[in-house]
Protein backbone atom coordinates (compact mmCIF):
# COMPACT_ATOMS: atom_id res chain seq x y z
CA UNK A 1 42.39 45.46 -42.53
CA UNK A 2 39.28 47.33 -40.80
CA UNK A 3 38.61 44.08 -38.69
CA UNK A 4 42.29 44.22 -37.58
CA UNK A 5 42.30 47.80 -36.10
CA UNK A 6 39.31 47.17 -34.45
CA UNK A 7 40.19 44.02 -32.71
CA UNK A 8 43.81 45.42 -31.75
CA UNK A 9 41.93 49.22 -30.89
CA UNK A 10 39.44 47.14 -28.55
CA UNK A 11 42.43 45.38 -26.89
CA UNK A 12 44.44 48.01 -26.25
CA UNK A 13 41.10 49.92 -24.43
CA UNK A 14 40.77 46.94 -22.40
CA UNK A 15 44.41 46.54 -21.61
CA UNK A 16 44.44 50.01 -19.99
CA UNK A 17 42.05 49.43 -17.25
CA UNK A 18 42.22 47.07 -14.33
CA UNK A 19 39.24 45.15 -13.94
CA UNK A 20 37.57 43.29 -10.69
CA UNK A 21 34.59 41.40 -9.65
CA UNK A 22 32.10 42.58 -8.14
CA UNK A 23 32.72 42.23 -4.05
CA UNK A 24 32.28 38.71 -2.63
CA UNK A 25 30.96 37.55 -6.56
CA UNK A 26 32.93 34.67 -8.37
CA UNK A 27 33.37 33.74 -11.94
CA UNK A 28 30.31 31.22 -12.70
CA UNK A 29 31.25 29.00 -16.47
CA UNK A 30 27.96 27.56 -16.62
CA UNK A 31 26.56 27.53 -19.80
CA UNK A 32 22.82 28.28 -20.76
CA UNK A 33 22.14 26.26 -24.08
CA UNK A 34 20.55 27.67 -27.39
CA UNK A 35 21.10 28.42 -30.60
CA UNK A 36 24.40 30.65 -29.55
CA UNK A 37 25.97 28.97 -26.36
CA UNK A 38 25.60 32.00 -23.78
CA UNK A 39 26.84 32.10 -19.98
CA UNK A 40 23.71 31.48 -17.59
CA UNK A 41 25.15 34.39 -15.22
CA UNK A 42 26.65 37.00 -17.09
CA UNK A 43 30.07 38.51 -15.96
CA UNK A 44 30.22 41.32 -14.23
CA UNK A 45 33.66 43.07 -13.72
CA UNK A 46 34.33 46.87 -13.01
CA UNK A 47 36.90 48.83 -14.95
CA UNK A 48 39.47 50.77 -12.56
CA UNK A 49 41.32 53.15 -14.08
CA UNK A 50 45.48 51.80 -14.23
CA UNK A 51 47.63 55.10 -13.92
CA UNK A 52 49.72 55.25 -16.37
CA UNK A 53 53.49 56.22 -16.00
CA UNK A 54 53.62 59.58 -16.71
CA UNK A 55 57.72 59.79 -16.31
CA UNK A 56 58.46 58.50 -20.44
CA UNK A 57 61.55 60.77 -21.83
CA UNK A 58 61.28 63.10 -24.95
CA UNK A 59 64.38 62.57 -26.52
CA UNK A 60 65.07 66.04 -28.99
CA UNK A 61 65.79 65.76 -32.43
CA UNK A 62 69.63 65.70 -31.94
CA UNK A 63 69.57 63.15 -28.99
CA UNK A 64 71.71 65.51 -26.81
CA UNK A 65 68.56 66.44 -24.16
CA UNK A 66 66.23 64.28 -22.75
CA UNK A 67 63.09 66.38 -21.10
CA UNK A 68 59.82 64.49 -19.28
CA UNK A 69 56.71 64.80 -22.00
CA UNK A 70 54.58 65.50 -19.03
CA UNK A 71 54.30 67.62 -15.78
């Protein structure tokens, strides 16, 4: 169950950024070999921050209002 949240906590962390390459750098899949099979140029990619949408609806308890959660 642990292993679950942490794989799905991990994703969803990832998921909320935007990532790129480093400027003018392309993906390289070459392989260095060894006991573990490991890239021979490690990836590089920069996390940008995605804005989220901040305009989600609070519905109230009775369903009669609907107020934005955040300002």
């Amino acid at each position: 169950m642990a292993e679950r949240i942490v794989m799905y906590s991990l994703a969803t962390f990832l998921h909320s950024f935007n990532w790129e390459l480093l400027h003018g750098s392309k993906i390289d899949l070459s392989e260095k070999f060894g006991i573990v099979m490991k890239k021979k140029i490690p990836l590089v990619a920069i996390p940008t921050s995605s804005k989220p949408n901040l305009t989600w609806q609070c519905t109230s308890l009775l369903g009669q209002h609907s107020q934005p959660c955040y300002k």
